[in-house]
C-alpha atoms as a PDB file:
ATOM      1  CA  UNK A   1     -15.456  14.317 -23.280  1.00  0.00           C
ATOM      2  CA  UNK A   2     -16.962  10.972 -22.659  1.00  0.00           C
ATOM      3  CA  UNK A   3     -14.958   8.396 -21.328  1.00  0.00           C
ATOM      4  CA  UNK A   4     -15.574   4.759 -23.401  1.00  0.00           C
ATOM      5  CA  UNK A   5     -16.024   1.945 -20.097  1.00  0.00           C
ATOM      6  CA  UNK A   6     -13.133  -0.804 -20.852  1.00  0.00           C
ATOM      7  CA  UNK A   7     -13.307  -4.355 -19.222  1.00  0.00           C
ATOM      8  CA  UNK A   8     -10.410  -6.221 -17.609  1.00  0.00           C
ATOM      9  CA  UNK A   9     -11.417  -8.975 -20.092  1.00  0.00           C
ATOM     10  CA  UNK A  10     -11.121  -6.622 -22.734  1.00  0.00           C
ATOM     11  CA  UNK A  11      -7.586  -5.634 -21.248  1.00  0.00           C
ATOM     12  CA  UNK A  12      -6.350  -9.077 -20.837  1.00  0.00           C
ATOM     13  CA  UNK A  13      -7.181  -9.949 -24.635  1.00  0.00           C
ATOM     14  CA  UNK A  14      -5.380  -6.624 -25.776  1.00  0.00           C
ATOM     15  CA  UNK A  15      -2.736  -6.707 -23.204  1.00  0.00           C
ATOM     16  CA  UNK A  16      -1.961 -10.175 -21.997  1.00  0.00           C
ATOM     17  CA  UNK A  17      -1.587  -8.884 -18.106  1.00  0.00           C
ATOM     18  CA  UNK A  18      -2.764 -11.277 -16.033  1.00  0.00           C
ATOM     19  CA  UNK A  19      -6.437 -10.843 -14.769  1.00  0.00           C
ATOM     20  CA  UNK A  20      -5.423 -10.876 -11.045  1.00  0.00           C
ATOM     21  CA  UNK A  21      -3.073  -7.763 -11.702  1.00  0.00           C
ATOM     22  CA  UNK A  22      -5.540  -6.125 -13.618  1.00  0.00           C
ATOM     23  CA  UNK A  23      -8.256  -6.656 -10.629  1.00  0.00           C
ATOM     24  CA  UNK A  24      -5.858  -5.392  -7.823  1.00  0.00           C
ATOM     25  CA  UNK A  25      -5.143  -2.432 -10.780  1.00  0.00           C
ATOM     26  CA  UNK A  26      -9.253  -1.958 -10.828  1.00  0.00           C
ATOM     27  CA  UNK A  27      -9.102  -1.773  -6.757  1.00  0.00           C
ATOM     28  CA  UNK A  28      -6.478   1.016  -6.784  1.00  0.00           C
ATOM     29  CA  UNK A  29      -8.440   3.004  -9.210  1.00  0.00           C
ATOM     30  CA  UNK A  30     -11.343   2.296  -7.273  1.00  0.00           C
ATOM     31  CA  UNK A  31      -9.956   3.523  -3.926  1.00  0.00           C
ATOM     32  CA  UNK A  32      -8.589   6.779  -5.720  1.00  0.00           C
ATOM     33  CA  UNK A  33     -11.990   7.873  -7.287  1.00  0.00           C
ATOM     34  CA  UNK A  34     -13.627   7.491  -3.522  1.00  0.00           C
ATOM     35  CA  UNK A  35     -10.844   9.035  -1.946  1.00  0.00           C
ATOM     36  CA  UNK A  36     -11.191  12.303  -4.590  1.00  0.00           C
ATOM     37  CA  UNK A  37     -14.466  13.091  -3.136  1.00  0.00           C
ATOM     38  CA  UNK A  38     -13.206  12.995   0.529  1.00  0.00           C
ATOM     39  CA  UNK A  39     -11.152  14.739   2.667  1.00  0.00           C
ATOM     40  CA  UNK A  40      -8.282  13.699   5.496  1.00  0.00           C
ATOM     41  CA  UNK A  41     -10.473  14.981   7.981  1.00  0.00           C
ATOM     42  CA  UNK A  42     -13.140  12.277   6.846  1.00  0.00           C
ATOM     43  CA  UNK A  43     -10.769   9.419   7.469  1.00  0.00           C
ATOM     44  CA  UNK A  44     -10.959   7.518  10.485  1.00  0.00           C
ATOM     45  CA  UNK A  45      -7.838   5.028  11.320  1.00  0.00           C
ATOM     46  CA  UNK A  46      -9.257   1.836   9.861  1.00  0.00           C
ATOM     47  CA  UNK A  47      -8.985   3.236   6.592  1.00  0.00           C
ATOM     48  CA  UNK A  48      -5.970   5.301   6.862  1.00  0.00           C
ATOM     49  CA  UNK A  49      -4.517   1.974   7.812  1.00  0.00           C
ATOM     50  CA  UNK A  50      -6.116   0.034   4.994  1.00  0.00           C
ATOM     51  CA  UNK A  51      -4.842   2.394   2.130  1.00  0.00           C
ATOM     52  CA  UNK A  52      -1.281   2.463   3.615  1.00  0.00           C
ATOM     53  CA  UNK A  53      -1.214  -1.788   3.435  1.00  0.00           C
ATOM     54  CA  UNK A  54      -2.507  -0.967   0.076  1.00  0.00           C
ATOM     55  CA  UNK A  55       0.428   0.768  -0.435  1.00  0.00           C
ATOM     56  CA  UNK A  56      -0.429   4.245  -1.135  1.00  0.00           C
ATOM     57  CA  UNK A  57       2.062   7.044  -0.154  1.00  0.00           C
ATOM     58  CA  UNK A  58       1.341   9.495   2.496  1.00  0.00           C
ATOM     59  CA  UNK A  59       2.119  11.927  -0.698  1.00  0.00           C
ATOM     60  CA  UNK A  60      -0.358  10.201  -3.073  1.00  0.00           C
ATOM     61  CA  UNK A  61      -2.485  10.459  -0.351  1.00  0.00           C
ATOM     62  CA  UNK A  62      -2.383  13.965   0.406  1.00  0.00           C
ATOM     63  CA  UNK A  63      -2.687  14.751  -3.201  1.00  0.00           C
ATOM     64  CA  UNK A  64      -6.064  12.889  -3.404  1.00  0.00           C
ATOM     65  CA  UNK A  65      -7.206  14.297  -0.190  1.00  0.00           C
ATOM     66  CA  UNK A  66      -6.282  17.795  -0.920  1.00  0.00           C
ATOM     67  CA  UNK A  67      -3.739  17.895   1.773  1.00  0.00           C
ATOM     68  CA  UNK A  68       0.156  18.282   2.192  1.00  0.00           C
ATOM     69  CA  UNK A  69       2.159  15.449   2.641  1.00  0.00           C
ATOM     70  CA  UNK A  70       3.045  17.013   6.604  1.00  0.00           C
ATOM     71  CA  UNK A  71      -0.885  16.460   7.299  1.00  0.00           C
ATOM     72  CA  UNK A  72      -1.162  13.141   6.373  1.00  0.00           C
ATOM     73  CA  UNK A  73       1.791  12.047   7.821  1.00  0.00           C
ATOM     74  CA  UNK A  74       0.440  13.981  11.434  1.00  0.00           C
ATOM     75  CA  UNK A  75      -2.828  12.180  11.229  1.00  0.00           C
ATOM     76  CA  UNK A  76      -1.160   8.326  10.438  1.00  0.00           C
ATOM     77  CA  UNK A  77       0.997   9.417  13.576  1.00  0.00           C
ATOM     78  CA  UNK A  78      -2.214  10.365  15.054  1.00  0.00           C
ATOM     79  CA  UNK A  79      -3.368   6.662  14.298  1.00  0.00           C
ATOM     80  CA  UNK A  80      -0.511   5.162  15.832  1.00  0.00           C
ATOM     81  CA  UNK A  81       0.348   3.574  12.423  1.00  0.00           C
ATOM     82  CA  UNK A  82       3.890   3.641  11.506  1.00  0.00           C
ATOM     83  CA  UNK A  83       5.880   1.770   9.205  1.00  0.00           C
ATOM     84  CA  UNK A  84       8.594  -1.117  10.621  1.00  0.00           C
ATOM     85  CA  UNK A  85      11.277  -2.773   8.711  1.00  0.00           C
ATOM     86  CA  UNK A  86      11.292  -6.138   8.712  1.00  0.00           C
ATOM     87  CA  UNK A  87      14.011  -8.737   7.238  1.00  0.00           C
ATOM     88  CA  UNK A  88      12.270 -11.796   4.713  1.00  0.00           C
ATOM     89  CA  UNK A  89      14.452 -14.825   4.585  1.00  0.00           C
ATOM     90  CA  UNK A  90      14.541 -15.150   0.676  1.00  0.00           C
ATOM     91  CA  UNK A  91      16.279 -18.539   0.810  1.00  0.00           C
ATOM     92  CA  UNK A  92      13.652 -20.238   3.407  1.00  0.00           C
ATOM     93  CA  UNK A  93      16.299 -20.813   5.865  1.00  0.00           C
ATOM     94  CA  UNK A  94      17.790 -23.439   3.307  1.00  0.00           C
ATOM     95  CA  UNK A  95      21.179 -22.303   3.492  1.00  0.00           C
ATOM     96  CA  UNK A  96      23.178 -19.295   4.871  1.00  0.00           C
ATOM     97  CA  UNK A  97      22.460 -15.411   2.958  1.00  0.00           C
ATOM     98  CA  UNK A  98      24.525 -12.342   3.324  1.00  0.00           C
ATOM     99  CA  UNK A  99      21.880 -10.577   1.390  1.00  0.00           C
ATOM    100  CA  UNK A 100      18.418  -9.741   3.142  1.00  0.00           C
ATOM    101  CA  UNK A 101      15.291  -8.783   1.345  1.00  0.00           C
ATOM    102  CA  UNK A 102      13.579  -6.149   3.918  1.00  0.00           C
ATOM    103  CA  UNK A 103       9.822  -5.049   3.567  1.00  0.00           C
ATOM    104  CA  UNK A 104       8.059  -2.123   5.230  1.00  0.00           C
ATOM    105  CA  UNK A 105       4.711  -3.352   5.871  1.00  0.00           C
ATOM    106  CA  UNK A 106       2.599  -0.253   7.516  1.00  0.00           C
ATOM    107  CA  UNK A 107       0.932  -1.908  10.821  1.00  0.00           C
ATOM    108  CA  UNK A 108      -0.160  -0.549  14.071  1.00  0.00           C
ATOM    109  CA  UNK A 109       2.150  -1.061  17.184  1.00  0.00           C
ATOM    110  CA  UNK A 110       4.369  -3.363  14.777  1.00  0.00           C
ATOM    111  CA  UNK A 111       7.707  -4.839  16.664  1.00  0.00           C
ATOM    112  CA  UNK A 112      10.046  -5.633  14.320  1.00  0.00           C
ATOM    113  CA  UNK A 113      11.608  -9.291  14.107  1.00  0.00           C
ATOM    114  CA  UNK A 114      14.657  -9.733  16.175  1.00  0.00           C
ATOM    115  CA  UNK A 115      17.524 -11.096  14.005  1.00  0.00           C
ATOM    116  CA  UNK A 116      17.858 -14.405  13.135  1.00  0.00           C
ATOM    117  CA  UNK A 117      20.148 -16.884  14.414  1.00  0.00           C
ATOM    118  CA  UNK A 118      23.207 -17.631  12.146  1.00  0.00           C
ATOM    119  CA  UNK A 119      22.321 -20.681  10.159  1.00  0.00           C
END
């Protein structure tokens, strides 16, 4: 069945999503069809690293790769690149939070931040 070619342009007329989103939606889509012709074997660190910051699960991954989850997971370990948790001050250091906002960014040999002094 042929597949009719839609352009962000198009999308953001139909759709109203903003063009940015629909470019960093275009880049994931873009990185899955490469990564469908390749296999975990075929991926050296620097872009195991780049498609974890890019957010993709070690499951998504393995799916796309034709791997388990196990393998992928071995082979970012194998990388050295592991997630860290990290705490984002969501009030700017303004004023005093019992609430934290933590991220999980995915970088190699990553220390997390030691806890802030109380404010």
């Amino acid at each position: 069945m042929p597949s009719k070619t839609i352009h962000a342009r198009e999308v953001h007329q139909l759709t109203h999503i903003d063009p940015w989103f629909l470019a960093q939606f275009k880049e994931i889509v873009d990185l899955e069809m490469d990564l469908d012709e390749r296999r975990l074997a075929e991926l050296d660190a620097q872009t195991l690293r780049m498609l974890k910051r890019k957010g993709f699960s070690d499951r998504r991954l393995a799916y796309l790769v034709n791997a388990s989850e196990a393998e992928v997971r071995a082979a970012r370990h194998r990388f050295g690149i592991r997630p860290v948790y990290k705490r984002v001050d969501t009030c700017a250091a303004e004023f005093a939070t019992r609430t934290a906002y933590i991220t999980r960014p995915t970088r190699r040999n990553a220390r997390p931040c030691p806890p802030s002094a109380r404010k």
